[in-house]
PDB file of N, CA and C in Angstrom:
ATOM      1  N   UNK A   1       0.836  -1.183   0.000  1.00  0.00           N
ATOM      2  CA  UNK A   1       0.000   0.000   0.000  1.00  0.00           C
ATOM      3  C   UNK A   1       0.880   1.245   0.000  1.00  0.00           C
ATOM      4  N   UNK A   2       0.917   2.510  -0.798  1.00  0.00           N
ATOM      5  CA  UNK A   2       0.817   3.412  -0.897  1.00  0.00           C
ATOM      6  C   UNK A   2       0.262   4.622  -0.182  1.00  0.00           C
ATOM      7  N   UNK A   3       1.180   5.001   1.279  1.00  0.00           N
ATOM      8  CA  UNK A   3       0.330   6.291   2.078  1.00  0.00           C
ATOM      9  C   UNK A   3       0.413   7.184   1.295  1.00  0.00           C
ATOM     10  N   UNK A   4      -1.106   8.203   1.021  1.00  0.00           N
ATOM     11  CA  UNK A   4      -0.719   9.497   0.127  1.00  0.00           C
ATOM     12  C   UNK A   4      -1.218  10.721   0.821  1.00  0.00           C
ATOM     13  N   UNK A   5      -0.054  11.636   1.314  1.00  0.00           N
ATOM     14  CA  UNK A   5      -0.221  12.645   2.280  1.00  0.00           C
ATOM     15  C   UNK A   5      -1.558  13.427   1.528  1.00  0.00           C
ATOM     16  N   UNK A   6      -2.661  14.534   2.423  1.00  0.00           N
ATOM     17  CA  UNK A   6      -2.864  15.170   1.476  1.00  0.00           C
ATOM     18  C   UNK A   6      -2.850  16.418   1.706  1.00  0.00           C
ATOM     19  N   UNK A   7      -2.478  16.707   2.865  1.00  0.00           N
ATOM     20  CA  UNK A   7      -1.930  18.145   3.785  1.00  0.00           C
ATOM     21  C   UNK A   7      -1.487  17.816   5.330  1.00  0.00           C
ATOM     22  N   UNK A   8      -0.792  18.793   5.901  1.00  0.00           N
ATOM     23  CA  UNK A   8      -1.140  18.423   7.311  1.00  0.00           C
ATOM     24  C   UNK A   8      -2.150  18.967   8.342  1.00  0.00           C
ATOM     25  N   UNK A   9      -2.426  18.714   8.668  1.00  0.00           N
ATOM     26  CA  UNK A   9      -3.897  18.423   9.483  1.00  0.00           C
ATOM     27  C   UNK A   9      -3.333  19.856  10.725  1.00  0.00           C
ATOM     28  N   UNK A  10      -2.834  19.289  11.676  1.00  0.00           N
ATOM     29  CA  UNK A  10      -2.798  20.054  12.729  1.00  0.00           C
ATOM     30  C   UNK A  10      -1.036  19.689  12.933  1.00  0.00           C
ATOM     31  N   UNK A  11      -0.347  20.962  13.727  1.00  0.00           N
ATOM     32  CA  UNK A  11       1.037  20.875  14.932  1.00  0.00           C
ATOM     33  C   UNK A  11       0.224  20.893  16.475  1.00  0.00           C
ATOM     34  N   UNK A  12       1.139  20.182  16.972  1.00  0.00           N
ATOM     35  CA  UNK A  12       1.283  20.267  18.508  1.00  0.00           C
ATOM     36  C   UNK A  12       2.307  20.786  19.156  1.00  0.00           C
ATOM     37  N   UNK A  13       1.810  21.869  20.014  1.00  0.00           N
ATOM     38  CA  UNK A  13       2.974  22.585  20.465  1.00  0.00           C
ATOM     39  C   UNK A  13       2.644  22.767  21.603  1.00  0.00           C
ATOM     40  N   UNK A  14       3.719  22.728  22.760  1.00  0.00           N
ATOM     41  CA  UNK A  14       3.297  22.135  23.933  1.00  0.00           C
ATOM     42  C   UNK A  14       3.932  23.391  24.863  1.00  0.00           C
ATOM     43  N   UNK A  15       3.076  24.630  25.935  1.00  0.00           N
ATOM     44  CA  UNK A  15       3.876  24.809  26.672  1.00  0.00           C
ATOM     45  C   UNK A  15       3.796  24.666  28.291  1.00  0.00           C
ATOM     46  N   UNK A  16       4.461  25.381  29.244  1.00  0.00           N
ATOM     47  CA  UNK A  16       4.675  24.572  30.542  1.00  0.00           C
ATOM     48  C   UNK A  16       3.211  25.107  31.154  1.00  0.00           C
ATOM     49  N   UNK A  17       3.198  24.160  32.056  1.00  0.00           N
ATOM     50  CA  UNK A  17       1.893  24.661  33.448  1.00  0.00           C
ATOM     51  C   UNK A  17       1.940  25.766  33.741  1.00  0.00           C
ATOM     52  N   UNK A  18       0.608  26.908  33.993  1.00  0.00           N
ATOM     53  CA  UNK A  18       1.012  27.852  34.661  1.00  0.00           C
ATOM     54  C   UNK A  18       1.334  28.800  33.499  1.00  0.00           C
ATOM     55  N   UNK A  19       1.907  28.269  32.125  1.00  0.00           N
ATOM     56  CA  UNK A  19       1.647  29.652  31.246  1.00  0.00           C
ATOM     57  C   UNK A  19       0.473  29.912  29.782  1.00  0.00           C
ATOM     58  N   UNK A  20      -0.412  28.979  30.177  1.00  0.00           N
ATOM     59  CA  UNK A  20      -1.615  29.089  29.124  1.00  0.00           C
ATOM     60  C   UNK A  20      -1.933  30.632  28.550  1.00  0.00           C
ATOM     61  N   UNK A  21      -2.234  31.570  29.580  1.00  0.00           N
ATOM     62  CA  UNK A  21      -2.570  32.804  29.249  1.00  0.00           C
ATOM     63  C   UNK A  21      -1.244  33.799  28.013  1.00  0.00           C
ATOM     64  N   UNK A  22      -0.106  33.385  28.468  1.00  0.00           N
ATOM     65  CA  UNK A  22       0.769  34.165  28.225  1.00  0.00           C
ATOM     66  C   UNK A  22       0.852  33.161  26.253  1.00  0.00           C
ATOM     67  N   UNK A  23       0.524  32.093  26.639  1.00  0.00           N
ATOM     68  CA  UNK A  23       0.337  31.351  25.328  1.00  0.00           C
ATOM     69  C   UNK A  23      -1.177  32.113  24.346  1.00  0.00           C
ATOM     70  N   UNK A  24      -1.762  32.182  24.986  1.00  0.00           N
ATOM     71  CA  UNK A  24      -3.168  32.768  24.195  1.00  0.00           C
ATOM     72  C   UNK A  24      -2.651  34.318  23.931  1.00  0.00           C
ATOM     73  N   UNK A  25      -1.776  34.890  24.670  1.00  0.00           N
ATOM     74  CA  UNK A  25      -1.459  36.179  24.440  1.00  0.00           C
ATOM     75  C   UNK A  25      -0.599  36.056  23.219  1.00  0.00           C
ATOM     76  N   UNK A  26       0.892  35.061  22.957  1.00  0.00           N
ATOM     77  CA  UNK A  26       1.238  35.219  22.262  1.00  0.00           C
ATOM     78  C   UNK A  26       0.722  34.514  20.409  1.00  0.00           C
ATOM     79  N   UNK A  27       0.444  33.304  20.405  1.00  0.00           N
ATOM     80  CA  UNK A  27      -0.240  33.124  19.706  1.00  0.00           C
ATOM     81  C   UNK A  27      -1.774  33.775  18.999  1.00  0.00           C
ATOM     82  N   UNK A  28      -2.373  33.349  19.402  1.00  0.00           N
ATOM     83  CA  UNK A  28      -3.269  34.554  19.517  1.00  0.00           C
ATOM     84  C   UNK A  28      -3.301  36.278  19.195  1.00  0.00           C
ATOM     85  N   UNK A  29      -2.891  36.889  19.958  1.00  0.00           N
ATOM     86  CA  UNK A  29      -1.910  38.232  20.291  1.00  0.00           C
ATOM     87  C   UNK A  29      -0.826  38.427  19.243  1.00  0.00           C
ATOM     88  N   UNK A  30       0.521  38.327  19.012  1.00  0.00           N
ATOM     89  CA  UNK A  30       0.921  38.361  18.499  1.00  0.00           C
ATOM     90  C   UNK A  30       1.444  38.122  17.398  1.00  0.00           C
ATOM     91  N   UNK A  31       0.552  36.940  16.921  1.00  0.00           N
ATOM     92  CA  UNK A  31       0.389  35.927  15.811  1.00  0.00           C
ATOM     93  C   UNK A  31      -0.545  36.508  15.028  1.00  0.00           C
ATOM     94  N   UNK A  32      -1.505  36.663  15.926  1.00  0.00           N
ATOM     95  CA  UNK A  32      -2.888  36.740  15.386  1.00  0.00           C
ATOM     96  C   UNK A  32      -3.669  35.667  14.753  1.00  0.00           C
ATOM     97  N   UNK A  33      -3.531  34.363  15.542  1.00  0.00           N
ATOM     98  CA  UNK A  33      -4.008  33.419  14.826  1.00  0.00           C
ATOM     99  C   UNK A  33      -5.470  33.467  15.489  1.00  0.00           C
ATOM    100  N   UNK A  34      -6.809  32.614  15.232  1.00  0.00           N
ATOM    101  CA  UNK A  34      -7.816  32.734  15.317  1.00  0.00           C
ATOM    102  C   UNK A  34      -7.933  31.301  16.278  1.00  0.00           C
ATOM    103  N   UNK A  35      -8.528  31.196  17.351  1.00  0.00           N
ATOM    104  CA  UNK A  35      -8.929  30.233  18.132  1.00  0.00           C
ATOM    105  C   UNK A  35     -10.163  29.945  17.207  1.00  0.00           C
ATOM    106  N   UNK A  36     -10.237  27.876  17.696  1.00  0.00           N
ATOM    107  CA  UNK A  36     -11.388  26.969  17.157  1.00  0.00           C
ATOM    108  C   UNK A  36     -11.450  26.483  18.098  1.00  0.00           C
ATOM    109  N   UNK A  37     -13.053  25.958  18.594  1.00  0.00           N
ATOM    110  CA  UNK A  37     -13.405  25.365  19.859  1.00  0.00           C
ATOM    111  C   UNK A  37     -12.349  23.619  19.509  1.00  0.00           C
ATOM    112  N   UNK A  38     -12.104  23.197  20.670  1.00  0.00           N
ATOM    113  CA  UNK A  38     -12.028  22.419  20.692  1.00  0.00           C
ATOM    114  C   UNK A  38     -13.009  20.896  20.585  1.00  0.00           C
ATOM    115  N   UNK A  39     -13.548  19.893  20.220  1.00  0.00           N
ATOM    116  CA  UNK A  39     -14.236  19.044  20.088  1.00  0.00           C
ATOM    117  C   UNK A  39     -14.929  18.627  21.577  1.00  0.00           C
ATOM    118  N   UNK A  40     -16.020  18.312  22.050  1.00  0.00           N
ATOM    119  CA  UNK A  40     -16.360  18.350  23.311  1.00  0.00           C
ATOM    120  C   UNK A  40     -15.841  17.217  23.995  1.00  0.00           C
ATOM    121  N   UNK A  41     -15.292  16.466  22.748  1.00  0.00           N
ATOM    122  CA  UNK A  41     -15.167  14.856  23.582  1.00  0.00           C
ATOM    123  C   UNK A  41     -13.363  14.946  24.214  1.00  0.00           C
ATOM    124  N   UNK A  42     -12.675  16.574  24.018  1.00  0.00           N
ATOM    125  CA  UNK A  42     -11.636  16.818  24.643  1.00  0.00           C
ATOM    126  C   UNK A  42     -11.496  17.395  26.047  1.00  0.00           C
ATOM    127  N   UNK A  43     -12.861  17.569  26.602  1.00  0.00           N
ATOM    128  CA  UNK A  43     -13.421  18.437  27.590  1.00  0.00           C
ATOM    129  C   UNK A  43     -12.958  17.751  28.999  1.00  0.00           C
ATOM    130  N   UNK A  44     -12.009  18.100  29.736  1.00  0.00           N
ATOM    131  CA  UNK A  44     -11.469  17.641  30.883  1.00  0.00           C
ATOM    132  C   UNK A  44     -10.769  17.116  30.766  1.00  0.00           C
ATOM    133  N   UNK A  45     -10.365  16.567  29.395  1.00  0.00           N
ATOM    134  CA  UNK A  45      -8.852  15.561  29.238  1.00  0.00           C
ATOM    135  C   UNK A  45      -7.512  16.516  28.876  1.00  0.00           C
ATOM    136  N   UNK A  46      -7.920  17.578  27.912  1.00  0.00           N
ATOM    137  CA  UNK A  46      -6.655  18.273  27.145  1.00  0.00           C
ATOM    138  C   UNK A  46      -7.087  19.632  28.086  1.00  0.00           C
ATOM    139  N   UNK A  47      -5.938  20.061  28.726  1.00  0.00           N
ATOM    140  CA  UNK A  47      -5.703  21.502  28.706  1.00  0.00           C
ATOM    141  C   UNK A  47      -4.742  22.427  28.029  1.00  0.00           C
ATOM    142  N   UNK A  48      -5.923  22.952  27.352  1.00  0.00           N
ATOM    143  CA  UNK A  48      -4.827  24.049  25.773  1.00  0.00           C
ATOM    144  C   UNK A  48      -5.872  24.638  25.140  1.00  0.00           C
ATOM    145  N   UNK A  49      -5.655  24.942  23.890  1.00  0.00           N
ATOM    146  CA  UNK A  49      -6.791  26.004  22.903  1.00  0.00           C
ATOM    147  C   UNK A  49      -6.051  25.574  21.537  1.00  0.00           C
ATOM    148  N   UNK A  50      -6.937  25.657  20.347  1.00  0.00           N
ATOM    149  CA  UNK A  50      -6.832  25.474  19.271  1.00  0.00           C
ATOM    150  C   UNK A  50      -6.688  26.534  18.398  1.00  0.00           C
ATOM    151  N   UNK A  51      -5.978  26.713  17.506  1.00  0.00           N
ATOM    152  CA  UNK A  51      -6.133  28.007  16.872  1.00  0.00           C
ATOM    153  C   UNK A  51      -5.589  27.414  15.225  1.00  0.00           C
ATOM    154  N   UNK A  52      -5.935  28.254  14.084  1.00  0.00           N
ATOM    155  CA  UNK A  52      -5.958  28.270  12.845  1.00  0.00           C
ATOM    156  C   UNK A  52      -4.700  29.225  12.237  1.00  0.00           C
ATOM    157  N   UNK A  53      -3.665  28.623  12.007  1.00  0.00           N
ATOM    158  CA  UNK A  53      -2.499  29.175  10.951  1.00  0.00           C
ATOM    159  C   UNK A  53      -2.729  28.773   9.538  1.00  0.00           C
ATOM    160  N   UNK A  54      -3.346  29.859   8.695  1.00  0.00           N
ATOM    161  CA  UNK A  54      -3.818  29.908   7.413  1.00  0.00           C
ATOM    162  C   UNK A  54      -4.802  28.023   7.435  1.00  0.00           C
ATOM    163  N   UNK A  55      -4.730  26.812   7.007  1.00  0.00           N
ATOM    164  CA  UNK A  55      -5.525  25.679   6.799  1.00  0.00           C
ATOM    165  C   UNK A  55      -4.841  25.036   8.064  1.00  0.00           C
ATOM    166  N   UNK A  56      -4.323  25.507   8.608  1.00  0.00           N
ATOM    167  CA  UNK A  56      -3.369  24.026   9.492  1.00  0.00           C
ATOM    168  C   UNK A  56      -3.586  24.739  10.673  1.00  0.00           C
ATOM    169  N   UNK A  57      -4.463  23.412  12.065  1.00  0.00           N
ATOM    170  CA  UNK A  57      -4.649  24.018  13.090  1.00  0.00           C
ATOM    171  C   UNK A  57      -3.041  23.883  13.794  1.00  0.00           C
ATOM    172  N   UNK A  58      -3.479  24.671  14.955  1.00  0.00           N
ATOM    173  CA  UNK A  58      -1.880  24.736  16.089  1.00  0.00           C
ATOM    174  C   UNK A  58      -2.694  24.536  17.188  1.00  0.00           C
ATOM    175  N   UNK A  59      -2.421  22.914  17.608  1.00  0.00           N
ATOM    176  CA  UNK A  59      -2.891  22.962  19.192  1.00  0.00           C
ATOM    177  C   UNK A  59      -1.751  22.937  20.457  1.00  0.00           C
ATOM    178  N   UNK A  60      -2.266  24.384  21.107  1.00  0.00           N
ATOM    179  CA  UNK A  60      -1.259  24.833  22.305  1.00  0.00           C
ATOM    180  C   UNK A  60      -1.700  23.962  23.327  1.00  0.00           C
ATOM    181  N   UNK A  61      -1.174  22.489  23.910  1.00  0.00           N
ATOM    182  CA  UNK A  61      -1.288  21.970  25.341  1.00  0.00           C
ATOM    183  C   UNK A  61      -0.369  22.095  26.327  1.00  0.00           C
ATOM    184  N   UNK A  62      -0.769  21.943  27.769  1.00  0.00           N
ATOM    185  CA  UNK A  62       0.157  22.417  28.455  1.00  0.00           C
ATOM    186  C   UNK A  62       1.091  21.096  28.653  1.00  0.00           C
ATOM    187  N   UNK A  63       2.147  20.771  28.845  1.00  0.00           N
ATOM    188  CA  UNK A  63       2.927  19.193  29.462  1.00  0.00           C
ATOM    189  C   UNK A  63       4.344  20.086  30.128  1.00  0.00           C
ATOM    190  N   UNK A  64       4.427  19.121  31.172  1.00  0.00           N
ATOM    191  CA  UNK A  64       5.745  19.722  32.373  1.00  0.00           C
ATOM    192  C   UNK A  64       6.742  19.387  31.293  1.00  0.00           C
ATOM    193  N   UNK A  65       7.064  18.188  30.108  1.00  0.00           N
ATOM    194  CA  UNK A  65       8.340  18.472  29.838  1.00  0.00           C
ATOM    195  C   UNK A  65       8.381  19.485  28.731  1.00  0.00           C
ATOM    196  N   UNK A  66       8.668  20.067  28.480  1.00  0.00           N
ATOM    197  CA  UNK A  66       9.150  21.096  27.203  1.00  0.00           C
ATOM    198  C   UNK A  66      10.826  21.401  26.564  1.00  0.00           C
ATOM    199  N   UNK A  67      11.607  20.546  26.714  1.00  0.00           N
ATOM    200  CA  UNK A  67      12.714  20.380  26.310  1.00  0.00           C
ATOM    201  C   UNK A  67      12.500  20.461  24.643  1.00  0.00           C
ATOM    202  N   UNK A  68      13.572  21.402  24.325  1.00  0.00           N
ATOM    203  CA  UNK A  68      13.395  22.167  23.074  1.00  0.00           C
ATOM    204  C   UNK A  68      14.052  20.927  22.125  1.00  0.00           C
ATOM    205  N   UNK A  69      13.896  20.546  21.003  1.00  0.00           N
ATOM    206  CA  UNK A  69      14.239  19.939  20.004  1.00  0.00           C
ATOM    207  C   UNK A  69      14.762  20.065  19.006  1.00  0.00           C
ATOM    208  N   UNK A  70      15.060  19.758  17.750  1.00  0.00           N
ATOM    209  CA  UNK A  70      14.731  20.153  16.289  1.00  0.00           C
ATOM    210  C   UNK A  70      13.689  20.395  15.455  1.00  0.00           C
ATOM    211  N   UNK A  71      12.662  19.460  16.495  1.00  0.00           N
ATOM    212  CA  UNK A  71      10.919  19.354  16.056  1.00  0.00           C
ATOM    213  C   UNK A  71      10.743  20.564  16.020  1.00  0.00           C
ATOM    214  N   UNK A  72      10.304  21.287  14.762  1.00  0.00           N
ATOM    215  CA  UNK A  72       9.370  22.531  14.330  1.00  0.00           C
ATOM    216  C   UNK A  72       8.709  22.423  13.566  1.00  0.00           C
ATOM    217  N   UNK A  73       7.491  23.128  13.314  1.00  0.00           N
ATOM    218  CA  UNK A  73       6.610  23.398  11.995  1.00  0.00           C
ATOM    219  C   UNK A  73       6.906  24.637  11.498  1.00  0.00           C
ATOM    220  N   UNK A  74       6.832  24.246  10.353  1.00  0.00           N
ATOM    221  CA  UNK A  74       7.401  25.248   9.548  1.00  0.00           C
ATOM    222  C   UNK A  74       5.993  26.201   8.668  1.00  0.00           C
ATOM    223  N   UNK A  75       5.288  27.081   8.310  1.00  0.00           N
ATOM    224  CA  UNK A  75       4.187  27.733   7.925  1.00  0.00           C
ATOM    225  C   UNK A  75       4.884  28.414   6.659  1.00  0.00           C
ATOM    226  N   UNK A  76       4.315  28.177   5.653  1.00  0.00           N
ATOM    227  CA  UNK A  76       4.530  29.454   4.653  1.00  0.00           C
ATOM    228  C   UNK A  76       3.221  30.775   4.517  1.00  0.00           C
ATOM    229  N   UNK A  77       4.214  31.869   4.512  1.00  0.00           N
ATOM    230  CA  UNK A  77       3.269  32.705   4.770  1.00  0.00           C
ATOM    231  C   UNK A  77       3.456  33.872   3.917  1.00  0.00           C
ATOM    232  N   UNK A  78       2.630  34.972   3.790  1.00  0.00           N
ATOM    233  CA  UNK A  78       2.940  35.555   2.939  1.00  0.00           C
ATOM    234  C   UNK A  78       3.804  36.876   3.666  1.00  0.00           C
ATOM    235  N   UNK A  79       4.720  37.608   2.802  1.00  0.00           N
ATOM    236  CA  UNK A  79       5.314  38.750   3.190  1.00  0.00           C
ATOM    237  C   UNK A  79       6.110  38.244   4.053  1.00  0.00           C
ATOM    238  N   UNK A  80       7.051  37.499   3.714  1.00  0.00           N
ATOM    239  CA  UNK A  80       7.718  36.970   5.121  1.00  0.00           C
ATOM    240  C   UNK A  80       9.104  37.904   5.532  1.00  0.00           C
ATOM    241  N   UNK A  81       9.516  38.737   4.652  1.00  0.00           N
ATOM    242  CA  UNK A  81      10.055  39.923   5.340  1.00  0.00           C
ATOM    243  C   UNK A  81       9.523  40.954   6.607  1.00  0.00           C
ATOM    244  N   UNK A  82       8.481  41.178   5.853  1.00  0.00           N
ATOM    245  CA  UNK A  82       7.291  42.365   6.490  1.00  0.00           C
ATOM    246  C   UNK A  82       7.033  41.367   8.015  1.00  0.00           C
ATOM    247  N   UNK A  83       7.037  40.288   7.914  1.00  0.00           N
ATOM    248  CA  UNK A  83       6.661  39.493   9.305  1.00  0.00           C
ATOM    249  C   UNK A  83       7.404  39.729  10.164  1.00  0.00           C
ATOM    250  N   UNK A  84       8.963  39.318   8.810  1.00  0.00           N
ATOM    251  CA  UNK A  84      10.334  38.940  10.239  1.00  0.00           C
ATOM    252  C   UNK A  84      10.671  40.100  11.181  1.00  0.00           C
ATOM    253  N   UNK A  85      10.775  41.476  10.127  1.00  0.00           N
ATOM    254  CA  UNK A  85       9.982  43.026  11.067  1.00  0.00           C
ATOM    255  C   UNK A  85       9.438  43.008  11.892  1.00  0.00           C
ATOM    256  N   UNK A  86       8.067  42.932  11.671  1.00  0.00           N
ATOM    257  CA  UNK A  86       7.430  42.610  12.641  1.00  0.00           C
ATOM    258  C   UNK A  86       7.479  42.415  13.739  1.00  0.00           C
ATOM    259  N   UNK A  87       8.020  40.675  14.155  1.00  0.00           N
ATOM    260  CA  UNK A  87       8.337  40.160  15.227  1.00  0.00           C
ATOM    261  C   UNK A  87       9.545  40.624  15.639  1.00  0.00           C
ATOM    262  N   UNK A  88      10.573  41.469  15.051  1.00  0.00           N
ATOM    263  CA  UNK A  88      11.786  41.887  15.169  1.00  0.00           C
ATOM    264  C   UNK A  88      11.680  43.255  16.223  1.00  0.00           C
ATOM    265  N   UNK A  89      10.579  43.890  15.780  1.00  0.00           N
ATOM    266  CA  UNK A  89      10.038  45.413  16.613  1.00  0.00           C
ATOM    267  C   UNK A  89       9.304  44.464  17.852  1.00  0.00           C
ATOM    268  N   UNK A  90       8.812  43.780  17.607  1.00  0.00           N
ATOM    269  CA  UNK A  90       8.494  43.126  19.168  1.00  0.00           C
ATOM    270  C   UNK A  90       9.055  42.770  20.176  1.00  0.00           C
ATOM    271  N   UNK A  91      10.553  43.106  20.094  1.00  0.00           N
ATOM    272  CA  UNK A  91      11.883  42.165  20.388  1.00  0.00           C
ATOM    273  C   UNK A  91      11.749  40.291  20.713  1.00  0.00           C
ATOM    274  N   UNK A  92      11.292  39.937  19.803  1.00  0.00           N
ATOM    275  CA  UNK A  92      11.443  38.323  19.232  1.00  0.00           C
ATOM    276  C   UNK A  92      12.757  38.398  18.499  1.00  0.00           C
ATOM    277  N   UNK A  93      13.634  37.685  18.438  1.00  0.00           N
ATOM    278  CA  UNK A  93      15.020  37.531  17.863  1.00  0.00           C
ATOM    279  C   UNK A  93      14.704  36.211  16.951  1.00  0.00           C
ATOM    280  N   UNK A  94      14.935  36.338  15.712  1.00  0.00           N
ATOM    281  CA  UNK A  94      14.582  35.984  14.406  1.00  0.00           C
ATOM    282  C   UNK A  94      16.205  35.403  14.222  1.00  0.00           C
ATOM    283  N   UNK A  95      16.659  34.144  13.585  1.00  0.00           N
ATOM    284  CA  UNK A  95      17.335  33.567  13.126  1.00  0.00           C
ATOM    285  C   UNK A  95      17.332  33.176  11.230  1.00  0.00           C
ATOM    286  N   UNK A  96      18.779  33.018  10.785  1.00  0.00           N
ATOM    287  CA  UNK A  96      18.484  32.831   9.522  1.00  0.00           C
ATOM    288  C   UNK A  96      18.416  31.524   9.747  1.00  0.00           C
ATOM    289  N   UNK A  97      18.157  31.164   8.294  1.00  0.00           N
ATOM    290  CA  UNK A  97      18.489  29.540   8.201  1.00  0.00           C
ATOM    291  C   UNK A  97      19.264  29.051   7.053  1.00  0.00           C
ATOM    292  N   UNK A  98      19.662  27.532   6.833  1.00  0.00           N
ATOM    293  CA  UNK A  98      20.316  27.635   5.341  1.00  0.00           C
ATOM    294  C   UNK A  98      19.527  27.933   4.071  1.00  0.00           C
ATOM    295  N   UNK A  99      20.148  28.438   3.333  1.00  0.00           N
ATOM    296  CA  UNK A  99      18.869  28.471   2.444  1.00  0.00           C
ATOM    297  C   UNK A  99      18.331  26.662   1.569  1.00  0.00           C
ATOM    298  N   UNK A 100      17.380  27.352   1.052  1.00  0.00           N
ATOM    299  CA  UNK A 100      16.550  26.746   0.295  1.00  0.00           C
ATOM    300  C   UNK A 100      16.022  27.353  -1.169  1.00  0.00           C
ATOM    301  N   UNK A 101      16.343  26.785  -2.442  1.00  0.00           N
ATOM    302  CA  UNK A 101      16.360  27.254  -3.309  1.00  0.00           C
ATOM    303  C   UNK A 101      14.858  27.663  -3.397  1.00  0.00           C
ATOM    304  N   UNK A 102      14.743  28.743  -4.101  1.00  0.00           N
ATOM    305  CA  UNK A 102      13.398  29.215  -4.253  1.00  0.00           C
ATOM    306  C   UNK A 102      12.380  29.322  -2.806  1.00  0.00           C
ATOM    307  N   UNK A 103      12.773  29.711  -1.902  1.00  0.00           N
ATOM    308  CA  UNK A 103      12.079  30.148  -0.700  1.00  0.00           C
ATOM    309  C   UNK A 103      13.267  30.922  -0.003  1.00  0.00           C
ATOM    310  N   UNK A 104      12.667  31.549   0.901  1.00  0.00           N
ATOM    311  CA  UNK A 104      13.215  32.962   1.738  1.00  0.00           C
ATOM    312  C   UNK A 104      12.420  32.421   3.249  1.00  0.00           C
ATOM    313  N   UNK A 105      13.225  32.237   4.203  1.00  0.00           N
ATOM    314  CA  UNK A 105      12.975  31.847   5.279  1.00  0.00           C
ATOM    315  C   UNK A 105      13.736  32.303   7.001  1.00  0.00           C
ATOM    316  N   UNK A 106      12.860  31.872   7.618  1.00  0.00           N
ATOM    317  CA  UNK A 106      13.654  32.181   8.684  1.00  0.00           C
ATOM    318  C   UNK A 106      12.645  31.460  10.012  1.00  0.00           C
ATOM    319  N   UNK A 107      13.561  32.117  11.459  1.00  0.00           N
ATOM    320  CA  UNK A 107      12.987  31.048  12.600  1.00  0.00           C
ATOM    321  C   UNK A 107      13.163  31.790  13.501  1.00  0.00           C
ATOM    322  N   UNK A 108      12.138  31.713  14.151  1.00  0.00           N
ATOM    323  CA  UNK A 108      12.658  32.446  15.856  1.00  0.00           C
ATOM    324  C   UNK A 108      11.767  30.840  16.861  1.00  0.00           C
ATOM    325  N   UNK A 109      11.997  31.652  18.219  1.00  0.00           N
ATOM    326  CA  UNK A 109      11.529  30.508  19.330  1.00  0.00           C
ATOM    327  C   UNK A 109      10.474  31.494  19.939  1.00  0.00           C
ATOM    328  N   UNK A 110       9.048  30.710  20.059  1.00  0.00           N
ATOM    329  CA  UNK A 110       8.207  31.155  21.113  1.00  0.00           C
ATOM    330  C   UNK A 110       8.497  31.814  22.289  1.00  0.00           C
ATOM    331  N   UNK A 111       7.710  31.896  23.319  1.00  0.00           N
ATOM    332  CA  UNK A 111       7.968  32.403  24.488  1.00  0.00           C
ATOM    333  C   UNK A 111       8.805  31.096  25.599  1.00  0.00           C
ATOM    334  N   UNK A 112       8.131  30.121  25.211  1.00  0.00           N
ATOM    335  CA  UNK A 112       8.161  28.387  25.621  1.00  0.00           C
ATOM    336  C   UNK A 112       9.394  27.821  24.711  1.00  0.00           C
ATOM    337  N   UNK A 113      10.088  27.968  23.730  1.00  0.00           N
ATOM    338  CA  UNK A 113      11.580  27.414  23.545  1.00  0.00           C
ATOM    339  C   UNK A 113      10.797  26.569  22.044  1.00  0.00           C
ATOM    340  N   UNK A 114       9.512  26.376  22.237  1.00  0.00           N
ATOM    341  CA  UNK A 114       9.079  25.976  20.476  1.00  0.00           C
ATOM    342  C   UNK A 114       9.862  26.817  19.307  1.00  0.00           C
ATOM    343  N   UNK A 115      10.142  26.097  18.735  1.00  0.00           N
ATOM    344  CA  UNK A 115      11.474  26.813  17.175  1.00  0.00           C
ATOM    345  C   UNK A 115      10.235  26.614  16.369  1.00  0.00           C
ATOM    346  N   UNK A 116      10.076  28.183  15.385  1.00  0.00           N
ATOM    347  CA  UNK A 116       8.533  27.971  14.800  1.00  0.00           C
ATOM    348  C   UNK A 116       9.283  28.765  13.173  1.00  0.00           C
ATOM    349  N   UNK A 117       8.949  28.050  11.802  1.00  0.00           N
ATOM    350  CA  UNK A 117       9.674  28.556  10.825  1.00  0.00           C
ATOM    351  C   UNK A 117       8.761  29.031   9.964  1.00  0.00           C
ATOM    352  N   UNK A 118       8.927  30.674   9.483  1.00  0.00           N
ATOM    353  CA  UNK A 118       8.184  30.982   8.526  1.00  0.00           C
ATOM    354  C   UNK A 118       8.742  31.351   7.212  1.00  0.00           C
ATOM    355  N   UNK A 119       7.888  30.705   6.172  1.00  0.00           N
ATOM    356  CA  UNK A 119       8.766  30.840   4.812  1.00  0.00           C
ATOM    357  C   UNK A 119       7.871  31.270   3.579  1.00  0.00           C
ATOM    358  N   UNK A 120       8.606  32.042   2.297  1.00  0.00           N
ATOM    359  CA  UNK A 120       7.524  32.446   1.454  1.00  0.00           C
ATOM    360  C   UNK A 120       8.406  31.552   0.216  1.00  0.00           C
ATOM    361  N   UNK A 121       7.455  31.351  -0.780  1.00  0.00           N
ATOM    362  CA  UNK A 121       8.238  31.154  -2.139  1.00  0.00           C
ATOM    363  C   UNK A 121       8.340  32.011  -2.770  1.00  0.00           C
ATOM    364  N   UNK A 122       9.851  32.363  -3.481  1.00  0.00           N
ATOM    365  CA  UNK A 122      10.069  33.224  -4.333  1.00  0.00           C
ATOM    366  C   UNK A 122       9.856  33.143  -5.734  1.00  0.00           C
TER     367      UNK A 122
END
């Protein structure tokens, strides 16, 4: 059999106990991404919020470990100069990366140590 991707669905991004709010502030807030209810049959099991980056949800849960990785999602987005600004006047510290032919990219870390990559095609 043949798996055939046909987008990705949702990221999980996880930060510590105790900072949910400061997560809805920044996501949310500074992102500007749009919260989606969560499904009811998650109701007392998951603590976090759902939110919409262009088709692909981002669910913020809380878990004690948060040890930073290589694991990131990467978003293409548009104006990704005008962004990296953006978050740059916010004082978020923006990293390059290697390139990639035909895309323009870059990375900074959440508030929580998540490495989050935004990229446009050129």
């Amino acid at each position: 059999m043949k798996i055939s991707a046909r987008r990705i669905d949702h990221v999980q991004l996880c930060v510590p106990p105790g900072e949910l709010a400061k997560a809805r502030e920044f996501y949310l807030g500074v992102l500007g991404l749009r919260e989606v209810p969560m499904p009811e049959s998650f109701a007392g099991i998951v603590i976090g919020f759902w939110c919409m980056m262009g088709e692909v949800q981002l669910h913020i849960g809380l878990d004690p470990v948060t040890a930073r990785t290589k694991a990131h999602p990467a978003f293409e987005i548009e104006k990704v100069a005008e962004a990296r600004r953006y978050l740059e006047g916010l004082g978020i510290r923006t990293k390059n990366e290697p390139d990639i032919p035909g895309r323009t990219r870059f990375s900074f870390l959440d508030p929580f140590d998540n490495r989050i990559e935004f990229l446009e095609f050129v």
